[in-house]
Structures are given as structure tokens and as C-alpha cells.
C-alpha atoms as a PDB file:
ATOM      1  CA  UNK A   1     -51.012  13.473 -11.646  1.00  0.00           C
ATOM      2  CA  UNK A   2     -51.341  14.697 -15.111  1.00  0.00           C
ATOM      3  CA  UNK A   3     -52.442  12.544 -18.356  1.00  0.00           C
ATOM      4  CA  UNK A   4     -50.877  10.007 -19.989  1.00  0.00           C
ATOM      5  CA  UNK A   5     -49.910   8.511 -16.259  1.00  0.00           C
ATOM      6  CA  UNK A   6     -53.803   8.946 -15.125  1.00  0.00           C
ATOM      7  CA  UNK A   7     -55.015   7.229 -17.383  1.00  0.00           C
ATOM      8  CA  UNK A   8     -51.979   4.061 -17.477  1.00  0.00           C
ATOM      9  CA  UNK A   9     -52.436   4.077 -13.561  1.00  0.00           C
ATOM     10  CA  UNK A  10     -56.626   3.680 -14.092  1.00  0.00           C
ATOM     11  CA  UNK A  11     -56.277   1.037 -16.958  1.00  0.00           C
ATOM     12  CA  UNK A  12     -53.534  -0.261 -14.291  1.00  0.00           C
ATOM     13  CA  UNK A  13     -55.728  -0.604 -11.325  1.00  0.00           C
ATOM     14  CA  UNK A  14     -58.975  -1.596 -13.074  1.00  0.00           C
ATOM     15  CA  UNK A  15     -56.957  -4.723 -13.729  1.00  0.00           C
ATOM     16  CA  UNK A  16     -55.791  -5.455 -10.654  1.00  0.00           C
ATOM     17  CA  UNK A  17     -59.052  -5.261  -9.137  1.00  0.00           C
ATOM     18  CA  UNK A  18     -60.710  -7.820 -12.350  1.00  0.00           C
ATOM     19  CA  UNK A  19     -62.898  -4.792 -13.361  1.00  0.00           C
ATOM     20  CA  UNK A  20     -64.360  -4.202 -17.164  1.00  0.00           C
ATOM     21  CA  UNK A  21     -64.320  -0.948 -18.133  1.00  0.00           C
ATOM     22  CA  UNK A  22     -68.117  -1.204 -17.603  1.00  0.00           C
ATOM     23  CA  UNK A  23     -68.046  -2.105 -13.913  1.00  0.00           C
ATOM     24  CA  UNK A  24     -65.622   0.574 -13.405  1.00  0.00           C
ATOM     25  CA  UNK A  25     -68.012   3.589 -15.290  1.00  0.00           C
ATOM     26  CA  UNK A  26     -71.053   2.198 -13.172  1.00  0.00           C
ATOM     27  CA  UNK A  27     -69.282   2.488  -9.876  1.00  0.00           C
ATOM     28  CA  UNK A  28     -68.106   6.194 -10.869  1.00  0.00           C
ATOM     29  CA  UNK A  29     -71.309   7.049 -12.163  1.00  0.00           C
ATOM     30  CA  UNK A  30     -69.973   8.163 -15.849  1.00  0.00           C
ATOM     31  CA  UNK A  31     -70.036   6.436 -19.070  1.00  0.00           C
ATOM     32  CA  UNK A  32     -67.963   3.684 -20.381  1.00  0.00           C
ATOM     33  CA  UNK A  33     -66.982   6.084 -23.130  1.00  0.00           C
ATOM     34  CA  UNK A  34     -65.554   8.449 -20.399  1.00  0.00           C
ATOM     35  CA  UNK A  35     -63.237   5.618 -18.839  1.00  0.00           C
ATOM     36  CA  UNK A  36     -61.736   4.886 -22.374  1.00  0.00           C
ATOM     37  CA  UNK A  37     -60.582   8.032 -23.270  1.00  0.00           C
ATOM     38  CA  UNK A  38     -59.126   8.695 -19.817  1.00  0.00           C
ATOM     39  CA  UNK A  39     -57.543   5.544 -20.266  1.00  0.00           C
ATOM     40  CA  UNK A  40     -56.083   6.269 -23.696  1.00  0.00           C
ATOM     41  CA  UNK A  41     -55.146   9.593 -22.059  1.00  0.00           C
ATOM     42  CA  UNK A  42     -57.320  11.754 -24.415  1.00  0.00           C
ATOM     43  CA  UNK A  43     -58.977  13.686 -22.000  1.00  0.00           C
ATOM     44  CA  UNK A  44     -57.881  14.857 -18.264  1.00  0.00           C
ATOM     45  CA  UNK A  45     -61.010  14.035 -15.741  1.00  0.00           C
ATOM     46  CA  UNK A  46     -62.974  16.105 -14.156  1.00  0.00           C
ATOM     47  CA  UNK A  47     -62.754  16.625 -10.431  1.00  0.00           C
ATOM     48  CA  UNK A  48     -65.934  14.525 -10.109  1.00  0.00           C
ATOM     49  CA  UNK A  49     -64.570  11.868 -12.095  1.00  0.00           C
ATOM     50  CA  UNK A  50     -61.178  12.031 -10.604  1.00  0.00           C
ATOM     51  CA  UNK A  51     -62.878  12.067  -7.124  1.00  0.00           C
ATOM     52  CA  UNK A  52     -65.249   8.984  -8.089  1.00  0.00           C
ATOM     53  CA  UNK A  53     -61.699   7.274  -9.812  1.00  0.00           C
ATOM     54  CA  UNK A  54     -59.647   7.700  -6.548  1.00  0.00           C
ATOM     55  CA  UNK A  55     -62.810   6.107  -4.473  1.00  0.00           C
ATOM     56  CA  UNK A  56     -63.640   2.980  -6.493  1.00  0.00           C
ATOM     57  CA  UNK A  57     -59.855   2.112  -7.525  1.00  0.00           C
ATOM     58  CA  UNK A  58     -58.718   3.137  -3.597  1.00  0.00           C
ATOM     59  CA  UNK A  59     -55.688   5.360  -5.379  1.00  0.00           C
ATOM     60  CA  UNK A  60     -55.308   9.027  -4.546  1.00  0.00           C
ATOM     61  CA  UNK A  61     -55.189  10.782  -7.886  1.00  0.00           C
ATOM     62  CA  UNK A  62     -56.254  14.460  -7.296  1.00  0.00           C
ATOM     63  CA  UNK A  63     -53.023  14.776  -5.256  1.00  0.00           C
ATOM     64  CA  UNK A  64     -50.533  16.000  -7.449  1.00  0.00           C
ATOM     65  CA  UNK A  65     -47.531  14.082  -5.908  1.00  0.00           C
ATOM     66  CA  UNK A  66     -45.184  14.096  -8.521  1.00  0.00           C
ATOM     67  CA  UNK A  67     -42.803  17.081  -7.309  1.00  0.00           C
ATOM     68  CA  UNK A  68     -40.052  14.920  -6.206  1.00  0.00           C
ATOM     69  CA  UNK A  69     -40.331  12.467  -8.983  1.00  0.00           C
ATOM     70  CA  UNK A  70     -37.022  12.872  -9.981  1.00  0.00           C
ATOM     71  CA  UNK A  71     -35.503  12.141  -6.679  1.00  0.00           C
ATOM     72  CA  UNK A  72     -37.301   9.319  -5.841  1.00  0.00           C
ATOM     73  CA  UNK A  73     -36.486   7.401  -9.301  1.00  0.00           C
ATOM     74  CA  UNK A  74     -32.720   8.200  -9.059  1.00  0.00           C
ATOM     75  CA  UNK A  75     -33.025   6.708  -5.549  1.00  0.00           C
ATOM     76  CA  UNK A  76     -34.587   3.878  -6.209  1.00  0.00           C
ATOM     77  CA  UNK A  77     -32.240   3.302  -9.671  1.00  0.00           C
ATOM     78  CA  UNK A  78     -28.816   4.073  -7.360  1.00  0.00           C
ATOM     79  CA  UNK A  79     -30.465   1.402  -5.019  1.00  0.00           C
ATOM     80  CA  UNK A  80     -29.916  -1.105  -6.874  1.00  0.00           C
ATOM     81  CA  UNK A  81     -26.221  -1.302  -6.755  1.00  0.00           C
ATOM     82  CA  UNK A  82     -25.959  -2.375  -3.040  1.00  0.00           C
ATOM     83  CA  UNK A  83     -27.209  -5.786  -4.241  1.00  0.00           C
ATOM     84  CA  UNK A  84     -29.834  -5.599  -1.280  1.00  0.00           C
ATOM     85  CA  UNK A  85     -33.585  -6.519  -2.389  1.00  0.00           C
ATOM     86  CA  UNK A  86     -34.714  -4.786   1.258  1.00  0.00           C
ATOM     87  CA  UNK A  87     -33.405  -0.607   0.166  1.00  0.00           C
ATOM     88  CA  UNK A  88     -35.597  -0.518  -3.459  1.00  0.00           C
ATOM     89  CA  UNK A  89     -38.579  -2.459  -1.882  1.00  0.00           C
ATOM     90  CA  UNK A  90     -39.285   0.448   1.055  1.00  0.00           C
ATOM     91  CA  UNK A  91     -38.524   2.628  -1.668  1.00  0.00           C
ATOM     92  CA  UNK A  92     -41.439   1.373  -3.869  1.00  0.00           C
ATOM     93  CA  UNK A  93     -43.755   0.573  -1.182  1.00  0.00           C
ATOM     94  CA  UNK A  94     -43.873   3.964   0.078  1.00  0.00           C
ATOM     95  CA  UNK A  95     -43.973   6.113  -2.915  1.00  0.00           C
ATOM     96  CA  UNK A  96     -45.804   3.329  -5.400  1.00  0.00           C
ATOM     97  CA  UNK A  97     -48.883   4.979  -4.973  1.00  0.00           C
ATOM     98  CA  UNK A  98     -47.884   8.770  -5.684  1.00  0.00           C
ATOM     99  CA  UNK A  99     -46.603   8.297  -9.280  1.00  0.00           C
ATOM    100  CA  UNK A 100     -47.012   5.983 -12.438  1.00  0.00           C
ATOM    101  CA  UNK A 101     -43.343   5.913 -13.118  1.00  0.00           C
ATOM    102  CA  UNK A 102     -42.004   5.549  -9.738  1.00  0.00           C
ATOM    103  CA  UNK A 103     -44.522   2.544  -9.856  1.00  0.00           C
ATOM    104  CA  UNK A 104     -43.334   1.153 -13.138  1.00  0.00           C
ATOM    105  CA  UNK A 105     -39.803   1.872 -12.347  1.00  0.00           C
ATOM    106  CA  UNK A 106     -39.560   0.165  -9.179  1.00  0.00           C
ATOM    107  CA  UNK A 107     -41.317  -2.604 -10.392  1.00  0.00           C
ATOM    108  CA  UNK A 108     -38.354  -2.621 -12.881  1.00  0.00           C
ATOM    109  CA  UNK A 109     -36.010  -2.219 -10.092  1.00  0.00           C
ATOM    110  CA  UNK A 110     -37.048  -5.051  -8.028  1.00  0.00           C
ATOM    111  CA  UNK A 111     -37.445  -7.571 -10.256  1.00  0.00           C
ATOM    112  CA  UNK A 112     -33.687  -6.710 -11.221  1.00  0.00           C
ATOM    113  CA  UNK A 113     -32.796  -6.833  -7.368  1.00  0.00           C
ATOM    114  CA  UNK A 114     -34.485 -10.583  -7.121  1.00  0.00           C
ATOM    115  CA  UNK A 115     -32.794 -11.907  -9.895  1.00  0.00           C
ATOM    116  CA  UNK A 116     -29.770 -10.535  -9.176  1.00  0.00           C
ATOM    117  CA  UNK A 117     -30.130 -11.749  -5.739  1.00  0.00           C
ATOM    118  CA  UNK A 118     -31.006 -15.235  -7.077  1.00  0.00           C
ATOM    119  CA  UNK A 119     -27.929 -15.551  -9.257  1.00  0.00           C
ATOM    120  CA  UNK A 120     -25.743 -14.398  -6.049  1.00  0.00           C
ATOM    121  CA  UNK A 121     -27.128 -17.294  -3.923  1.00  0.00           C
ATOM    122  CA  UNK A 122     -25.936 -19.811  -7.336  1.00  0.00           C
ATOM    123  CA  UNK A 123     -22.539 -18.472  -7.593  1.00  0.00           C
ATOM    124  CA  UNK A 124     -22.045 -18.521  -3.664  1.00  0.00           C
ATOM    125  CA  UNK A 125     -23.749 -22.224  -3.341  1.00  0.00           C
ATOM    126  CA  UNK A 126     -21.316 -23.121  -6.039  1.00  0.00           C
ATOM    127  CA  UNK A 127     -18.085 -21.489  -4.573  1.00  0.00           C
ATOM    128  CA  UNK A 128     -18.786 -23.153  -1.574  1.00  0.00           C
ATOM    129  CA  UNK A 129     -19.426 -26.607  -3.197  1.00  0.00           C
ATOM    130  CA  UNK A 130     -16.127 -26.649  -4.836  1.00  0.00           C
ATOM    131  CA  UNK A 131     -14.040 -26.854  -1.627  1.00  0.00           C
ATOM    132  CA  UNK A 132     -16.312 -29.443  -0.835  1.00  0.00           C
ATOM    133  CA  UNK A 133     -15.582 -31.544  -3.750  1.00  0.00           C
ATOM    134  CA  UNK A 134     -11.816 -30.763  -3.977  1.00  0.00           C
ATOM    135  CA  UNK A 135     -11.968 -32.172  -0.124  1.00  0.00           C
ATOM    136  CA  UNK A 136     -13.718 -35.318  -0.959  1.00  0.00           C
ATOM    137  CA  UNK A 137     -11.025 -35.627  -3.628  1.00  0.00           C
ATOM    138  CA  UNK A 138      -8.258 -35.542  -1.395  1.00  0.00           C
ATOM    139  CA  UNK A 139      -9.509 -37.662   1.275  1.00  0.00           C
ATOM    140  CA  UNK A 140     -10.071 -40.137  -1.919  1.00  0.00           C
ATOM    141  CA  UNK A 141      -6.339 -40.201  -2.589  1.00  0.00           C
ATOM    142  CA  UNK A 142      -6.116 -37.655  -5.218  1.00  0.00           C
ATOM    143  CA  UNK A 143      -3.979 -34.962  -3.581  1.00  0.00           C
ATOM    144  CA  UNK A 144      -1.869 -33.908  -6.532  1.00  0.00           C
ATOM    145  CA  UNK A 145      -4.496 -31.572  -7.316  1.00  0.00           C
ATOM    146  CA  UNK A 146      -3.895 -29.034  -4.928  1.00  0.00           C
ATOM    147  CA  UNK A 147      -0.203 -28.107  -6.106  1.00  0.00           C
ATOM    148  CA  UNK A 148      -1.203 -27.696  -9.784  1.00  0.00           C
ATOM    149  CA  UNK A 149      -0.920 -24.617 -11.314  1.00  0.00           C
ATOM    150  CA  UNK A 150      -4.606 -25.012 -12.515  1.00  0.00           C
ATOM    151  CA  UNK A 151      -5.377 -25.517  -9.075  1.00  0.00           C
ATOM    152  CA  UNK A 152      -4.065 -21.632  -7.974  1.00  0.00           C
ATOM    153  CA  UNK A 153      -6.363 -20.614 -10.945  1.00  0.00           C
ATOM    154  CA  UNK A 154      -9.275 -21.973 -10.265  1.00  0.00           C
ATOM    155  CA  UNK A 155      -8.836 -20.490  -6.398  1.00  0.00           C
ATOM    156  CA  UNK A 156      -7.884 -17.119  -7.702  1.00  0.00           C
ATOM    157  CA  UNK A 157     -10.988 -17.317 -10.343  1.00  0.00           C
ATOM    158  CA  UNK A 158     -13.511 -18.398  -7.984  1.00  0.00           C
ATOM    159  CA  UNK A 159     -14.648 -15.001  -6.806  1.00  0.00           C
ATOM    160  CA  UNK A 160     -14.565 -13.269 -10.632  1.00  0.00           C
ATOM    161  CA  UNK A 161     -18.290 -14.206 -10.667  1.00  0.00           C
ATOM    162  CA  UNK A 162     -19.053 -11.912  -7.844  1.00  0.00           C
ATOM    163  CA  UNK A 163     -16.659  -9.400  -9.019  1.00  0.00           C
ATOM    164  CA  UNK A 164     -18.614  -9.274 -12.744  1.00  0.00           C
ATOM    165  CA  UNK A 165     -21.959  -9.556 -11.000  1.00  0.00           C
ATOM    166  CA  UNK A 166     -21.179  -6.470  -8.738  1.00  0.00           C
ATOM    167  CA  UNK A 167     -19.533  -4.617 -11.858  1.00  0.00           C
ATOM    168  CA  UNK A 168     -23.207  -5.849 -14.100  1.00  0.00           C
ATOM    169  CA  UNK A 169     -25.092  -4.067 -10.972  1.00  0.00           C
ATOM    170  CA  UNK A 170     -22.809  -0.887 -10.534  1.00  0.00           C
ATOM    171  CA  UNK A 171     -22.841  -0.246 -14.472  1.00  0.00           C
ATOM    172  CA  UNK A 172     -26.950  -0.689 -14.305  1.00  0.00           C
ATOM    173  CA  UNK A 173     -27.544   1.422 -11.523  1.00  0.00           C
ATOM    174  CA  UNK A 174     -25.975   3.986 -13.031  1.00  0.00           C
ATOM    175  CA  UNK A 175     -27.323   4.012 -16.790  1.00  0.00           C
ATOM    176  CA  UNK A 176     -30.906   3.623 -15.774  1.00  0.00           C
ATOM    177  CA  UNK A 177     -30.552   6.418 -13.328  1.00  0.00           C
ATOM    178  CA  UNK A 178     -29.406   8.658 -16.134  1.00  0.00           C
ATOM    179  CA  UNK A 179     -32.223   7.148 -18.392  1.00  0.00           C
ATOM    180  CA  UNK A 180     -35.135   7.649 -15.673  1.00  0.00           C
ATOM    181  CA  UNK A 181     -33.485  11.548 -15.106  1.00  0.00           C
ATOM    182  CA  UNK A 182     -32.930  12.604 -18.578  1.00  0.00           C
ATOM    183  CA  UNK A 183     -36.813  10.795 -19.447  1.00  0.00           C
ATOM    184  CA  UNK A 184     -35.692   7.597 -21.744  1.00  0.00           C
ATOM    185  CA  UNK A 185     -36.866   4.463 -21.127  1.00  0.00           C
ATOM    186  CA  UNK A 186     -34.964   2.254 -18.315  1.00  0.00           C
ATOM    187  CA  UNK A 187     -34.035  -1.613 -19.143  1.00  0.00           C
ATOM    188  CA  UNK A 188     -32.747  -3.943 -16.638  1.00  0.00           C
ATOM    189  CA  UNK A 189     -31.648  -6.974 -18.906  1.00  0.00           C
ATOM    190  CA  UNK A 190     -31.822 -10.236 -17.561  1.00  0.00           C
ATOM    191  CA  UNK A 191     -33.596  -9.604 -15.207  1.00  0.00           C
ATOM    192  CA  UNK A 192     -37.056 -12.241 -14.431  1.00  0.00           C
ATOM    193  CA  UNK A 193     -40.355 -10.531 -14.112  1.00  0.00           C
ATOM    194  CA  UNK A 194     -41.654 -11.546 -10.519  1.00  0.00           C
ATOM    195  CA  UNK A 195     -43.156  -8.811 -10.427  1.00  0.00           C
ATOM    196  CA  UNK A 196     -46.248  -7.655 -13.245  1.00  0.00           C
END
């Protein structure tokens, strides 16, 4: 792992496990100086300091596991077109730990798959609710709804949600996979940060 992601993934982890900068220079036996500019991404760490980093924050960064980088993004990117939370998660979990931006990424990725997932459940619990309430319509006397013309509408309409939900996905998938692969900066709009 080279700098700037060393020093995003340090500032990253020291975070998650509620350590100053301080606490974190003590345990690696270096100076507090040292852990800011590796995490401002001055300066590339020493094998010491890399070897004391990867100890105290339990991440392996001497291993340069970045090769496949590529791969594993447009993976996890195309993923998230199946509409299927379960594909980008294994994804992330397994490779998380070998690369900043398959971290960040599929961080991105997932919280896209959950809210995506979310609104699926809404339009479904809704489709199914309709029949539901056209039924209790009918059994209270009000049957002249089901040969109207807006009736036949509404039936033929009811799955265009899904349709533009699965069109939203494909069209993601695709744009952020070209983003992550060509090195811009992936968005997933609308999409609810579950995960930090």
C-alpha cells in the first residue's frame, strides 16, 4: 500500500479504535509528529513504523495487496445491479482489508445495495396492498371499479416502479464501474449512509 491510502487507512483505523494521535505514536514507539505526516500522506513509513502501524491498528499494511485492485472494484461496482445486498457484502468483507479504495468503495456500494433494497420492500408492500384495498372495495359494493379504463392502468402501471428501480441500479452499476476503472470519483445518489 503506497501513500495517500496509508495514511487515509491509519487516520481511518485510529478512529475506529477511539485512539488520539498520541495514544497511537506511544503504542508504535514514534512521535506524534511522525503519525501526522503519515496521516496527511507526506511521508511513506518506515518498515519499523509500518511494522509497529500494522500491530497496534491489527491491519496488514506492508503487504502490498493492491495488484488486483482494479478487478475487485469493477466487481464489486457490477454487483450492484443484481439488487442482492448478500454478492457486494462477501465482496467487501474479504478484500476490505487489502486496499483503501476497495474499502471506501464498497462501503459506497453497500450502502447503495441497502437502500435500494429498502425502497424494493416499499414498492412491493405497496403493490401488494393495493389488491388488498381494491378487494375490500368490492366486497363493499363498489365493483364498477374493476372495468374502468383507469382500472387496466393502474394494473399495467403497478410494476413501472420495479422496472425504473432496476433501470436506476443497471445505469449505476455501470457508471461507477467506469468511474472506479478510469480513477474518478464514484457517487451512488440516494443512497442512506448505514454504513460510515
Amino acid at each position: 500500500m503506497k501513500q495517500p491510502d496509508i495514511g487515509l487507512k491509519v487516520a481511518e483505523l485510529r478512529r475506529q479504535k477511539h485512539m488520539t494521535q498520541e495514544e497511537l505514536a506511544e503504542i508504535c514507539e514514534v512521535s506524534t509528529r511522525s503519525i501526522q505526516r503519515i496521516e496527511s500522506g507526506e511521508v511513506e513509513p518506515r518498515t519499523f513504523t509500518t511494522n509497529s502501524l500494522s500491530n497496534a491498528l491489527e491491519f496488514d499494511f506492508g503487504q502490498d495487496n493492491t495488484e488486483n485492485e482494479n478487478l475487485w472494484l469493477a466487481l464489486l461496482h457490477l454487483s450492484s445491479m443484481l439488487g442482492i445486498v448478500l454478492i457486494p457484502l462477501l465482496l467487501w468483507s474479504w478484500k476490505k482489508n487489502q486496499s483503501y479504495e476497495i474499502d471506501r468503495q464498497g462501503r459506497q456500494v453497500l450502502n447503495y445495495q441497502i437502500t435500494i433494497t429498502i425502497a424494493l420492500f416499499a414498492v412491493v408492500f405497496l403493490l401488494m396492498s393495493v389488491p388488498i384495498a381494491l378487494a375490500f372495495l368490492g366486497n363493499a359494493g363498489l365493483n364498477t371499479v374493476g372495468g374502468s379504463p383507469i382500472f387496466m392502468l393502474l394494473v399495467m402501471c403497478s410494476t413501472a416502479p420495479l422496472l425504473l428501480i432496476g433501470l436506476f441500479s443497471f445505469y449505476q452499476a455501470i457508471v461507477n464501474t467506469i468511474r472506479a476503472l478510469s480513477g474518478q470519483p464514484t457517487h451512488y445518489p440516494l443512497s442512506v449512509q448505514f454504513l460510515k
